[in-house]
PDB file of N, CA and C in Angstrom:
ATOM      1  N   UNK A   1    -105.908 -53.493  84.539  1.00  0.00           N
ATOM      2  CA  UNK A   1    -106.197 -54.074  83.245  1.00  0.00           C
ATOM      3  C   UNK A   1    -104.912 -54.425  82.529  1.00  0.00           C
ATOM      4  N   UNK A   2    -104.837 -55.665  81.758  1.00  0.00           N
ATOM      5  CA  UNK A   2    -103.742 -56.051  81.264  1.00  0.00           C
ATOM      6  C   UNK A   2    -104.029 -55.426  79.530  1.00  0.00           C
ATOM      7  N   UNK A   3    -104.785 -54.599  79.100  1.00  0.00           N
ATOM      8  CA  UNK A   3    -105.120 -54.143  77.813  1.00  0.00           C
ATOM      9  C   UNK A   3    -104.160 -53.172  77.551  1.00  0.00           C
ATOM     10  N   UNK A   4    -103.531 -53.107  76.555  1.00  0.00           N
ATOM     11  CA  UNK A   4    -102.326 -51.667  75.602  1.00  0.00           C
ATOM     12  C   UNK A   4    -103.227 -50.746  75.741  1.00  0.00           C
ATOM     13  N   UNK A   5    -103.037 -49.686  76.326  1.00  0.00           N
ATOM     14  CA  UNK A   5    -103.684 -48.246  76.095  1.00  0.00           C
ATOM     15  C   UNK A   5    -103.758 -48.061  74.559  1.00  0.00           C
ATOM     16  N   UNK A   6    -105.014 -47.510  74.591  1.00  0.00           N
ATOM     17  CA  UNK A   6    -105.655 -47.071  73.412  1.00  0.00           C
ATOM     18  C   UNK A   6    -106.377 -45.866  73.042  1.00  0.00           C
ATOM     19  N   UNK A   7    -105.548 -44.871  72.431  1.00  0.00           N
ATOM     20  CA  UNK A   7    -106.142 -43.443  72.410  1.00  0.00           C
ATOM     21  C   UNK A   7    -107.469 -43.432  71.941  1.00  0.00           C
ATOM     22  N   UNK A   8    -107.606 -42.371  73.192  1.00  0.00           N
ATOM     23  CA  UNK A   8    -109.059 -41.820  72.671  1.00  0.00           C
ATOM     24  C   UNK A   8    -109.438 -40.906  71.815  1.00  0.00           C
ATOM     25  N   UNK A   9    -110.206 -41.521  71.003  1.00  0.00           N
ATOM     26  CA  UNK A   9    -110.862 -40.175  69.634  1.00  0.00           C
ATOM     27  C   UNK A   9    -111.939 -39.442  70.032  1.00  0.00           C
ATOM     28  N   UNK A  10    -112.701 -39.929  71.375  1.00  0.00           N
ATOM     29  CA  UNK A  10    -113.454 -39.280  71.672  1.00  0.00           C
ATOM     30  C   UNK A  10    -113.453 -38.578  72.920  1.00  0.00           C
ATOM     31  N   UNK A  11    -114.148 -37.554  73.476  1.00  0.00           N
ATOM     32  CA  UNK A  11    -114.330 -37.498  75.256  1.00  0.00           C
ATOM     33  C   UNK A  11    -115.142 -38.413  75.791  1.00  0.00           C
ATOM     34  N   UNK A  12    -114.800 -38.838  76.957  1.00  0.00           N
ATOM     35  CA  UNK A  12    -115.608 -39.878  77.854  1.00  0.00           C
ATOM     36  C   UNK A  12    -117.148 -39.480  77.917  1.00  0.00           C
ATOM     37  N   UNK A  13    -117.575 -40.904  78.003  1.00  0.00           N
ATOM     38  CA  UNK A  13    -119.206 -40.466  78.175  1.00  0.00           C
ATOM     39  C   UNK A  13    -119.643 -41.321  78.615  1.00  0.00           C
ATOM     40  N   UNK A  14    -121.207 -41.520  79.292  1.00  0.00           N
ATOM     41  CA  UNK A  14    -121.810 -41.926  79.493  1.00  0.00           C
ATOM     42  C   UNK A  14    -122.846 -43.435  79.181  1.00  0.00           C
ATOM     43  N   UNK A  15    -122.380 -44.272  78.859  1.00  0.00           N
ATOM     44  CA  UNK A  15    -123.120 -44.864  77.991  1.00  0.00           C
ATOM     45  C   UNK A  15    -124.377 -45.615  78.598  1.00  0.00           C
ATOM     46  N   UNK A  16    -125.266 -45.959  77.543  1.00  0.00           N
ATOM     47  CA  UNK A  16    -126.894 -46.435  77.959  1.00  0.00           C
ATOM     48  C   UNK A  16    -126.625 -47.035  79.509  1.00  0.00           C
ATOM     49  N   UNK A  17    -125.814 -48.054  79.664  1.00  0.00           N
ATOM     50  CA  UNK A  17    -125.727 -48.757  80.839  1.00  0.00           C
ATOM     51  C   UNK A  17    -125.250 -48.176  82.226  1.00  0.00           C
ATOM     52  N   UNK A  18    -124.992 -46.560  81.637  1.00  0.00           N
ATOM     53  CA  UNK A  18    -124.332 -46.194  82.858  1.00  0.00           C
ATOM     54  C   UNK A  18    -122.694 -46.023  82.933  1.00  0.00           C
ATOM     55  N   UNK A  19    -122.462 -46.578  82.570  1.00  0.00           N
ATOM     56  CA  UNK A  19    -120.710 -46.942  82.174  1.00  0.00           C
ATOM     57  C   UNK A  19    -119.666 -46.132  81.476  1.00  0.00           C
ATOM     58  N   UNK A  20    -119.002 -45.646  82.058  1.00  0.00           N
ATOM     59  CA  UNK A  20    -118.102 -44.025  81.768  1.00  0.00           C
ATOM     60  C   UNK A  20    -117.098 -44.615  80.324  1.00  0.00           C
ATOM     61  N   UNK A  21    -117.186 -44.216  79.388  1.00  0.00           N
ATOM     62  CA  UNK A  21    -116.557 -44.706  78.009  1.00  0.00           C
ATOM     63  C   UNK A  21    -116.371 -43.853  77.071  1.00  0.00           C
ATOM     64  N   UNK A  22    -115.024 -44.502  76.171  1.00  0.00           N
ATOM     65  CA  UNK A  22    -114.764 -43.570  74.756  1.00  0.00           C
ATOM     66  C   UNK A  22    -114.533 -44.448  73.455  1.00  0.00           C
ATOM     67  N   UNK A  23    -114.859 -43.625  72.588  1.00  0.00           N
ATOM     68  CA  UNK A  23    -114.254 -44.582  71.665  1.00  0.00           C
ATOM     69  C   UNK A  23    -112.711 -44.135  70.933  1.00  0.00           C
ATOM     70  N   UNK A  24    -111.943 -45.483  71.086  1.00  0.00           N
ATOM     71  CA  UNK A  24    -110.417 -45.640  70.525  1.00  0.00           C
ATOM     72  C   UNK A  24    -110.249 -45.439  68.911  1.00  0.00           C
ATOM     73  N   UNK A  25    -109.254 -45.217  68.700  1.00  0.00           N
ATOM     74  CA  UNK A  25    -108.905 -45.201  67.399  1.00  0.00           C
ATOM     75  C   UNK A  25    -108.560 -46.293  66.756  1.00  0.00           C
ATOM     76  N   UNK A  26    -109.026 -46.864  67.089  1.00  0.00           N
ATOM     77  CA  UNK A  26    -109.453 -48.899  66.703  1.00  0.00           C
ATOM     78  C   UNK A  26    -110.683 -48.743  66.754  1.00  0.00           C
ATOM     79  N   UNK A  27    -111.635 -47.665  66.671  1.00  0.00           N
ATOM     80  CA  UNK A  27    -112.472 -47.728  66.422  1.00  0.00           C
ATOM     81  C   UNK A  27    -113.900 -48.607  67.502  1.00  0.00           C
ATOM     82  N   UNK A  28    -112.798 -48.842  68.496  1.00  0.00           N
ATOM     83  CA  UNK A  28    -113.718 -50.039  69.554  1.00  0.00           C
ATOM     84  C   UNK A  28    -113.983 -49.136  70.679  1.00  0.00           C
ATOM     85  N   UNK A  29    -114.988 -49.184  71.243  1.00  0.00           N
ATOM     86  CA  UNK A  29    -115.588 -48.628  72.431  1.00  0.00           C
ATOM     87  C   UNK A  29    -115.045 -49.052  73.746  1.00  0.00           C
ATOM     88  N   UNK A  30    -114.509 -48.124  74.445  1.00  0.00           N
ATOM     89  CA  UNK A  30    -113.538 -48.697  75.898  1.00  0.00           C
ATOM     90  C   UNK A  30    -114.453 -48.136  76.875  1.00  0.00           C
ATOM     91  N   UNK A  31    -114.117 -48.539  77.923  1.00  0.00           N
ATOM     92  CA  UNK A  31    -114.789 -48.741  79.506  1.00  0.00           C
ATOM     93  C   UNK A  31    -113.476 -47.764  79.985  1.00  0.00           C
ATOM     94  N   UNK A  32    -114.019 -46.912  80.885  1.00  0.00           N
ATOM     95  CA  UNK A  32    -113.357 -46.052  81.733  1.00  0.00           C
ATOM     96  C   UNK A  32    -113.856 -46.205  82.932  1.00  0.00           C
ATOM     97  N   UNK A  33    -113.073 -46.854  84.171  1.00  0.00           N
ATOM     98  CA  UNK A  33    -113.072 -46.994  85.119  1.00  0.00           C
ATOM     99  C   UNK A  33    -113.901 -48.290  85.160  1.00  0.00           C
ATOM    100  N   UNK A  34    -113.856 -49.037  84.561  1.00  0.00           N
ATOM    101  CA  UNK A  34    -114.374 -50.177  84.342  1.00  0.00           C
ATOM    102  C   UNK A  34    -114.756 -51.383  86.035  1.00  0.00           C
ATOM    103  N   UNK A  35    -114.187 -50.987  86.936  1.00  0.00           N
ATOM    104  CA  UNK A  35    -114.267 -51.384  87.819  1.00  0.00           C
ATOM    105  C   UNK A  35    -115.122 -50.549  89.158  1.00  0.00           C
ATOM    106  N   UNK A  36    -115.140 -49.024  89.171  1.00  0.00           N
ATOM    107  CA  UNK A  36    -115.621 -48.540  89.787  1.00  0.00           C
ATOM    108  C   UNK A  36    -117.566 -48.283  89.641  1.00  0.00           C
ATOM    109  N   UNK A  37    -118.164 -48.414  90.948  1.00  0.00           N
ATOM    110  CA  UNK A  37    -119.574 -48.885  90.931  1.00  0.00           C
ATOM    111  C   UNK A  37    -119.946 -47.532  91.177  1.00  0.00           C
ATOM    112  N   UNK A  38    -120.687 -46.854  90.400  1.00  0.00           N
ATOM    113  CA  UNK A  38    -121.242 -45.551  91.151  1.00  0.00           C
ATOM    114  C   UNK A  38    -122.812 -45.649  90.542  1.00  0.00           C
ATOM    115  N   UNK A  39    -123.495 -45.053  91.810  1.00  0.00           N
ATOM    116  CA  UNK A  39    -125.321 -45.318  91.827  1.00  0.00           C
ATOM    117  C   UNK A  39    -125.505 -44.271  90.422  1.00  0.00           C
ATOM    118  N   UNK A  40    -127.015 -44.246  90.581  1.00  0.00           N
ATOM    119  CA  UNK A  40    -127.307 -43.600  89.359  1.00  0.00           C
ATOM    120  C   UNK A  40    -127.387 -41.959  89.656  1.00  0.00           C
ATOM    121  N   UNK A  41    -127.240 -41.476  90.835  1.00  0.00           N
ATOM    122  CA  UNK A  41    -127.464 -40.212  91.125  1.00  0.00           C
ATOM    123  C   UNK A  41    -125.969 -39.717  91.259  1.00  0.00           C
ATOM    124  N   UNK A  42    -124.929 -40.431  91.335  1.00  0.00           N
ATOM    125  CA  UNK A  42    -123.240 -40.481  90.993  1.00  0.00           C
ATOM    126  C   UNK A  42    -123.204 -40.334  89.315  1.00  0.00           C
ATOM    127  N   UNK A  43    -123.559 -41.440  89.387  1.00  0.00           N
ATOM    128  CA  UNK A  43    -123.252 -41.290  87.257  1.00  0.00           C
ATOM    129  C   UNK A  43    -124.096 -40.164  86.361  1.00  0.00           C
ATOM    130  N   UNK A  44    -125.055 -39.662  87.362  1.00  0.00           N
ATOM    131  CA  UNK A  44    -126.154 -38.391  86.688  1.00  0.00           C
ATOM    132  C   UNK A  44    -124.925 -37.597  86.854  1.00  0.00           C
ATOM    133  N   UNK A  45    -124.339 -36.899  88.075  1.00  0.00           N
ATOM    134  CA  UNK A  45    -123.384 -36.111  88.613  1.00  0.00           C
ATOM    135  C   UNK A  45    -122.643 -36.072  87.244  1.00  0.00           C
ATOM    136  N   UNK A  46    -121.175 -37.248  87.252  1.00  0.00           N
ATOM    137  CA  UNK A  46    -120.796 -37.165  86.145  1.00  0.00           C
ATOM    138  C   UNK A  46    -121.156 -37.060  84.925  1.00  0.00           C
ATOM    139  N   UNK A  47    -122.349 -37.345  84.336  1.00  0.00           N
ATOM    140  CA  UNK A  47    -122.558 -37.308  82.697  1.00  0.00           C
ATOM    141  C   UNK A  47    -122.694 -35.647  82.735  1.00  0.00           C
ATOM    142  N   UNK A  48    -123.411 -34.685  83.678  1.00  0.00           N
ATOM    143  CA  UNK A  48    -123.637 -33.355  84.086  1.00  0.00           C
ATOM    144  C   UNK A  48    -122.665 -32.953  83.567  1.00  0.00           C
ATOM    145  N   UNK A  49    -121.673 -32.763  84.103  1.00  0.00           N
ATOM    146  CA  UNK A  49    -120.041 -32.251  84.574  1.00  0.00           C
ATOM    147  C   UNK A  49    -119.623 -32.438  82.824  1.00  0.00           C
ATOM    148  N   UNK A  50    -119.492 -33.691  82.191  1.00  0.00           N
ATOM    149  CA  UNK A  50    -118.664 -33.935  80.768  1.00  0.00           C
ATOM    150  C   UNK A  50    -119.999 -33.203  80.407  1.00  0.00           C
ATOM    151  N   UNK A  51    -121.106 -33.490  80.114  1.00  0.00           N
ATOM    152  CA  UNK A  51    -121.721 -32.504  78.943  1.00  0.00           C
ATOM    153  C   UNK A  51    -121.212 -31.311  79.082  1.00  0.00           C
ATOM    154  N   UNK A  52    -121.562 -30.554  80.606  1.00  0.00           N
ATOM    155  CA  UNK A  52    -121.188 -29.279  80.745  1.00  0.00           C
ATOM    156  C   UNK A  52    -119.690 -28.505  80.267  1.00  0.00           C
ATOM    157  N   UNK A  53    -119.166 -29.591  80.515  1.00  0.00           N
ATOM    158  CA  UNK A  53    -117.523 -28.839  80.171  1.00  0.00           C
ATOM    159  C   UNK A  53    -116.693 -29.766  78.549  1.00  0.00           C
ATOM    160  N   UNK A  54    -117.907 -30.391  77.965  1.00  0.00           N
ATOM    161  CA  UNK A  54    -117.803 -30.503  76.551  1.00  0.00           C
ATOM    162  C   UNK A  54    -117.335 -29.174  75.693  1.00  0.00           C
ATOM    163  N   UNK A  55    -117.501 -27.929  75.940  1.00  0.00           N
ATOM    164  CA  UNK A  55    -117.286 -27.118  74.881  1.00  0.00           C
ATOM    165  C   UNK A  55    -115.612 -26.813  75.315  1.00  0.00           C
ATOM    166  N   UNK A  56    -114.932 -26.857  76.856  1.00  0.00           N
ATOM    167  CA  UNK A  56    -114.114 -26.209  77.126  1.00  0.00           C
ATOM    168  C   UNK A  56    -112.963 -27.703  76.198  1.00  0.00           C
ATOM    169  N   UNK A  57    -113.434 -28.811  76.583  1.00  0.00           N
ATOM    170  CA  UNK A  57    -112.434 -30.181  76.050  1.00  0.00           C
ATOM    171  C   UNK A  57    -112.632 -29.905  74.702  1.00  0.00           C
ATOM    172  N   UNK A  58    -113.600 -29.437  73.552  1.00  0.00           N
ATOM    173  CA  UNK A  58    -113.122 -29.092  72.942  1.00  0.00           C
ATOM    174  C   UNK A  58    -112.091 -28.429  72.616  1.00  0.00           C
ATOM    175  N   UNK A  59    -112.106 -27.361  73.094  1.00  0.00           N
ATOM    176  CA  UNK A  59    -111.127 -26.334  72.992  1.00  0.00           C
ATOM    177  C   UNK A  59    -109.732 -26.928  73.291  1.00  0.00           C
ATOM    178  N   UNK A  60    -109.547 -27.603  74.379  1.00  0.00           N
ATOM    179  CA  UNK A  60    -108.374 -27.724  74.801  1.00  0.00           C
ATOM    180  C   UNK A  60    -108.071 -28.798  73.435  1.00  0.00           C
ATOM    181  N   UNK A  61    -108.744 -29.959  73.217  1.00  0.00           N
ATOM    182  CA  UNK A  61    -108.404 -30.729  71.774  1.00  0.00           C
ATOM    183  C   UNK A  61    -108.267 -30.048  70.330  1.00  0.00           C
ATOM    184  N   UNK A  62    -108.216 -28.717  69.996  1.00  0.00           N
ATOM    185  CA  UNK A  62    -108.121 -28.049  68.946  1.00  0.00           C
ATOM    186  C   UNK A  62    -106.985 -27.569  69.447  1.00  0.00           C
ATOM    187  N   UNK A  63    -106.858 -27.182  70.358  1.00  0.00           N
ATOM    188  CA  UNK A  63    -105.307 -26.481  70.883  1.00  0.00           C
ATOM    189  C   UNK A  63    -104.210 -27.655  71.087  1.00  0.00           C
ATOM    190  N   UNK A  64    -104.042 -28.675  71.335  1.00  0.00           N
ATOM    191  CA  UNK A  64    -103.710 -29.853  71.502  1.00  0.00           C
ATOM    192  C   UNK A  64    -103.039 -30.469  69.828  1.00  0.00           C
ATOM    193  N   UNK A  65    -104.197 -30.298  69.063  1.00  0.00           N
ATOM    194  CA  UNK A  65    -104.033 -30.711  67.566  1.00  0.00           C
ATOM    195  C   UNK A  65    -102.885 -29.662  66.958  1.00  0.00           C
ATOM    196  N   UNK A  66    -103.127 -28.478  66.776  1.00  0.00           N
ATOM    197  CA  UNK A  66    -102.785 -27.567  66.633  1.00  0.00           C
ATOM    198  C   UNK A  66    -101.022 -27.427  67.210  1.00  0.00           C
ATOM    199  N   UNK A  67    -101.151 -27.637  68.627  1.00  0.00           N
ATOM    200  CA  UNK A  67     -99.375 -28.140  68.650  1.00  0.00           C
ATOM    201  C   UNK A  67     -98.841 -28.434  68.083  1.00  0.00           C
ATOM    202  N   UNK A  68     -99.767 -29.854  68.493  1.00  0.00           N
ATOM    203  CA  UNK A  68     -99.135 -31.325  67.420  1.00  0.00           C
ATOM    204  C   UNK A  68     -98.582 -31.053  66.055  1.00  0.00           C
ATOM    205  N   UNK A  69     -99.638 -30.695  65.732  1.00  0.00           N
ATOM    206  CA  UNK A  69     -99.352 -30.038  64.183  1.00  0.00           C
ATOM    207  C   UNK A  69     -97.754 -29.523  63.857  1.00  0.00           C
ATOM    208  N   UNK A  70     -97.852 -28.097  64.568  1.00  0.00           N
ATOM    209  CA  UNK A  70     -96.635 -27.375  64.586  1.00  0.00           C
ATOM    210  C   UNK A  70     -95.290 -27.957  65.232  1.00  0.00           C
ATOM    211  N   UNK A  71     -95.224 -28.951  65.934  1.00  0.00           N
ATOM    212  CA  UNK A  71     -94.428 -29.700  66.493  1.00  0.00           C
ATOM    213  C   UNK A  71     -93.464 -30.634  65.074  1.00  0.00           C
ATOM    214  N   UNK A  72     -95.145 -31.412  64.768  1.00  0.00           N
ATOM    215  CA  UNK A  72     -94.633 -32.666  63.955  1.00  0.00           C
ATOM    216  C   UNK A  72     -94.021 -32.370  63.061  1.00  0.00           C
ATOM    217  N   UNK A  73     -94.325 -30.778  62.346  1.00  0.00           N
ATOM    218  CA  UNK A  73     -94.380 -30.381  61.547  1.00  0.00           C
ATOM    219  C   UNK A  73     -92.626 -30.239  61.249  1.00  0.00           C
ATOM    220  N   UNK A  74     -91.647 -30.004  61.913  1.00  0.00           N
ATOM    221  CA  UNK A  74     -90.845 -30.066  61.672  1.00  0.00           C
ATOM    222  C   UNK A  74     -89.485 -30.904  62.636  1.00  0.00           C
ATOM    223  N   UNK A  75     -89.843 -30.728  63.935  1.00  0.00           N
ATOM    224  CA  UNK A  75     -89.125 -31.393  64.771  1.00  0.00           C
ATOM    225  C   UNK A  75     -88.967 -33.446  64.999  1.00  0.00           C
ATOM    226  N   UNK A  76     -90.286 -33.251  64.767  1.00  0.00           N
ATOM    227  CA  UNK A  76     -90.285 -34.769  65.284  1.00  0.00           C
ATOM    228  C   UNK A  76     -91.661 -35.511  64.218  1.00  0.00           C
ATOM    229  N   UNK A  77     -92.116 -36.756  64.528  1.00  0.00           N
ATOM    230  CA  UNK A  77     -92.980 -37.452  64.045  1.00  0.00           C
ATOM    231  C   UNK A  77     -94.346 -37.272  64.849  1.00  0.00           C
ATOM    232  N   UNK A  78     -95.231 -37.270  64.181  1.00  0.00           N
ATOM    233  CA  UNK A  78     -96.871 -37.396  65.507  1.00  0.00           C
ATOM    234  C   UNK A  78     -96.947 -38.140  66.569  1.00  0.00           C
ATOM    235  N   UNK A  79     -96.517 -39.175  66.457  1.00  0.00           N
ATOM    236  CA  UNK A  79     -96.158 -40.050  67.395  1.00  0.00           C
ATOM    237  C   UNK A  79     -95.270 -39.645  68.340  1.00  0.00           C
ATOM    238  N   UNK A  80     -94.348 -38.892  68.547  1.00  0.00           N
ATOM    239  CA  UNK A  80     -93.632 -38.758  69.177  1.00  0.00           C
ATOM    240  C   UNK A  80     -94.017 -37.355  69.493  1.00  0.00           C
ATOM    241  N   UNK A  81     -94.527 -36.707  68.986  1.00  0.00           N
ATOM    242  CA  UNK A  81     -95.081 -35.380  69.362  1.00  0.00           C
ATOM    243  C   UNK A  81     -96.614 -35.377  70.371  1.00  0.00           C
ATOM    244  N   UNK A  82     -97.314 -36.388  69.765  1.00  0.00           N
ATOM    245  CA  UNK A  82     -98.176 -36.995  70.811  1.00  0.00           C
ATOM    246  C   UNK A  82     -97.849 -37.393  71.968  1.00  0.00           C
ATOM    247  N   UNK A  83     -96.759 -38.099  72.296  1.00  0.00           N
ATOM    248  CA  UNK A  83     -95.938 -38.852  73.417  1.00  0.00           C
ATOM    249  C   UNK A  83     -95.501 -37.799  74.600  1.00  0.00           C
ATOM    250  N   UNK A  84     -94.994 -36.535  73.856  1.00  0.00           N
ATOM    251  CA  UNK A  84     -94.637 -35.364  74.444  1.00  0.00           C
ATOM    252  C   UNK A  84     -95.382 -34.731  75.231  1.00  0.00           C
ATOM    253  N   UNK A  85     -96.462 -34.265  74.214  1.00  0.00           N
ATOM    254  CA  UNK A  85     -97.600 -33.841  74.860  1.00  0.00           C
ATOM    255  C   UNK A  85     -98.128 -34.325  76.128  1.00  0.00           C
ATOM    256  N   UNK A  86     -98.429 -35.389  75.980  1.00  0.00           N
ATOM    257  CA  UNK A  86     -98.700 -36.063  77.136  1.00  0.00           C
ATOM    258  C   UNK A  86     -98.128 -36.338  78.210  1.00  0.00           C
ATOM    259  N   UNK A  87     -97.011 -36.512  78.232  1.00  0.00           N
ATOM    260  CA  UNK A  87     -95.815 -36.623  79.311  1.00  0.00           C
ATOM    261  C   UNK A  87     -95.767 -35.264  79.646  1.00  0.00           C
ATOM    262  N   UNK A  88     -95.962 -33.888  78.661  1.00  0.00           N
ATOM    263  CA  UNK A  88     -95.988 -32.916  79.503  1.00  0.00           C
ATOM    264  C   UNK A  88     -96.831 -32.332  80.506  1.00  0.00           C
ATOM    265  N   UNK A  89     -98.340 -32.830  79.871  1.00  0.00           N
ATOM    266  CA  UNK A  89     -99.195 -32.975  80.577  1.00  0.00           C
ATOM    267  C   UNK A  89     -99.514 -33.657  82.263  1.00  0.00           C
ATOM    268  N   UNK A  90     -99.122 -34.413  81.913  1.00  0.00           N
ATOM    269  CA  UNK A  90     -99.253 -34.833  83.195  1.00  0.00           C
ATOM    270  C   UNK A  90     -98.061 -34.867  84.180  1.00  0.00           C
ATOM    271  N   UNK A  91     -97.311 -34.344  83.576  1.00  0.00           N
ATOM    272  CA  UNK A  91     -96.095 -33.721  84.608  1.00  0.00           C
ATOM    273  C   UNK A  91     -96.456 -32.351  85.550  1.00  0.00           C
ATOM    274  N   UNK A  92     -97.071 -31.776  84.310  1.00  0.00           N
ATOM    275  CA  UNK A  92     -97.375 -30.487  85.000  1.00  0.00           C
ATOM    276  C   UNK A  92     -98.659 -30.726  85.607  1.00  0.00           C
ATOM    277  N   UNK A  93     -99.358 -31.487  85.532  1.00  0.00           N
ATOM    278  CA  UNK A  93    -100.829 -31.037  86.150  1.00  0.00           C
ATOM    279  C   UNK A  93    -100.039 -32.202  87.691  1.00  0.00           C
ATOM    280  N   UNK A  94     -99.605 -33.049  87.589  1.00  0.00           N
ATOM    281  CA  UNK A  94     -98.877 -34.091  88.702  1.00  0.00           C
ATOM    282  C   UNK A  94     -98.357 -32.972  89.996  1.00  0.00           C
ATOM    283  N   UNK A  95     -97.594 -32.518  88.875  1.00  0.00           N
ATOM    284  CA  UNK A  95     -96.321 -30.824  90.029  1.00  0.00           C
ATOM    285  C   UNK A  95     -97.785 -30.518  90.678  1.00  0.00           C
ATOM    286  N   UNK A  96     -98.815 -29.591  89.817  1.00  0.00           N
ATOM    287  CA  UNK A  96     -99.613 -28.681  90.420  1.00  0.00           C
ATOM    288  C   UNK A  96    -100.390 -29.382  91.481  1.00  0.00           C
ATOM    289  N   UNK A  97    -100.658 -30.397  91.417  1.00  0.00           N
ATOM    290  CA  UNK A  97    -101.616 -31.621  92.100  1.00  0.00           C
ATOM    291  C   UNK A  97    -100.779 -31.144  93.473  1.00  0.00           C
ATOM    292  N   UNK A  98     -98.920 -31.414  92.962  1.00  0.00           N
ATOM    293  CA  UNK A  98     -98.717 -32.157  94.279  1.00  0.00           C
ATOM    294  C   UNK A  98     -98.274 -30.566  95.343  1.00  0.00           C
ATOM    295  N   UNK A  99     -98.195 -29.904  94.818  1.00  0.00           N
ATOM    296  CA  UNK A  99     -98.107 -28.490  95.632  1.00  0.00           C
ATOM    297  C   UNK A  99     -99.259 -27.978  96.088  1.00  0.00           C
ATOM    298  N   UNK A 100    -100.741 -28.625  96.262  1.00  0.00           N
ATOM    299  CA  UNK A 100    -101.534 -28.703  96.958  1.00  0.00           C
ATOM    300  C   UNK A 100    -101.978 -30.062  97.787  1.00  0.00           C
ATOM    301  N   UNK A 101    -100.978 -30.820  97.895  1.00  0.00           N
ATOM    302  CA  UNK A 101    -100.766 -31.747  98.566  1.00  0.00           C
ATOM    303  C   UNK A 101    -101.652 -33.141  98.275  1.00  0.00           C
ATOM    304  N   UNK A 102    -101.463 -33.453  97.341  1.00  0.00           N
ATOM    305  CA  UNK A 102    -102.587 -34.743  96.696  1.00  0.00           C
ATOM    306  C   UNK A 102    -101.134 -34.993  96.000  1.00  0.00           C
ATOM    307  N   UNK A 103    -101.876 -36.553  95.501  1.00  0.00           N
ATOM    308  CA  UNK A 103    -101.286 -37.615  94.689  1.00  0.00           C
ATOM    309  C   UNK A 103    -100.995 -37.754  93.664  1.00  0.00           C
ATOM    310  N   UNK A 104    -101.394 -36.810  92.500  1.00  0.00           N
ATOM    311  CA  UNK A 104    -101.501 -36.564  91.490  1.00  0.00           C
ATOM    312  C   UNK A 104    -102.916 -36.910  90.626  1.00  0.00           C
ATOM    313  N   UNK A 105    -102.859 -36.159  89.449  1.00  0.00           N
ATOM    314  CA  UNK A 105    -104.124 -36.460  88.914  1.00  0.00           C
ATOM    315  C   UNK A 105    -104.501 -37.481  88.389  1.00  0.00           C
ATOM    316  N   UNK A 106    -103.440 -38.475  88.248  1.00  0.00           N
ATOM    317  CA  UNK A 106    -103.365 -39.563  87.178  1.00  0.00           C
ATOM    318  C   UNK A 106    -103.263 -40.755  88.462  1.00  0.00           C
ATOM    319  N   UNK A 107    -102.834 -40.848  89.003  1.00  0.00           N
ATOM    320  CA  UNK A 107    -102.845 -41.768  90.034  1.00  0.00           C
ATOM    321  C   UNK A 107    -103.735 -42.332  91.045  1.00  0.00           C
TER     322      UNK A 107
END
């Protein structure tokens, strides 16, 4: 996709059509995985899985905020404390990926 990434305000979901989505902080509704075809007994699978582990993504997004918070709060700007976060994120979950021999999680 040639589209600017656009944070998500929400967790991914399901929508009427089937179609794995969040909504951005533009307020516009995005397509996740917008290209990949999965039947309806695939996309049951997944909507399962995000309802089910809705309470834990909470958690991790209150803990997440909560950094941020304490971060922005004196070191740096949100933006750039956001930026962090994320780059740390997926550094470390990338390492852990790749010391069980996969590609990473993001890739």
């Amino acid at each position: 996709m040639d589209d600017p990434s656009v944070t998500p305000i929400t967790a991914p979901k399901l929508d009427d059509a089937g179609y794995l989505t969040y909504l951005g902080e533009d307020g516009q509704c995005y397509r996740v995985l917008d290209r990949l075809e999965v039947d309806h007994e695939a996309s049951q699978r997944v909507s399962t899985a995000l309802q089910a582990t809705a309470p834990l993504f909470d958690q991790i997004e209150a803990l997440c905020h909560d950094w941020i918070q304490r971060v922005a709060m004196d070191a740096m700007d949100r933006d750039e404390a956001v930026g962090m976060l994320l780059s740390t994120l997926e550094s470390v979950l990338h390492a852990d990926d790749e010391e069980r021999g996969g590609a990473g999680p993001l890739r």
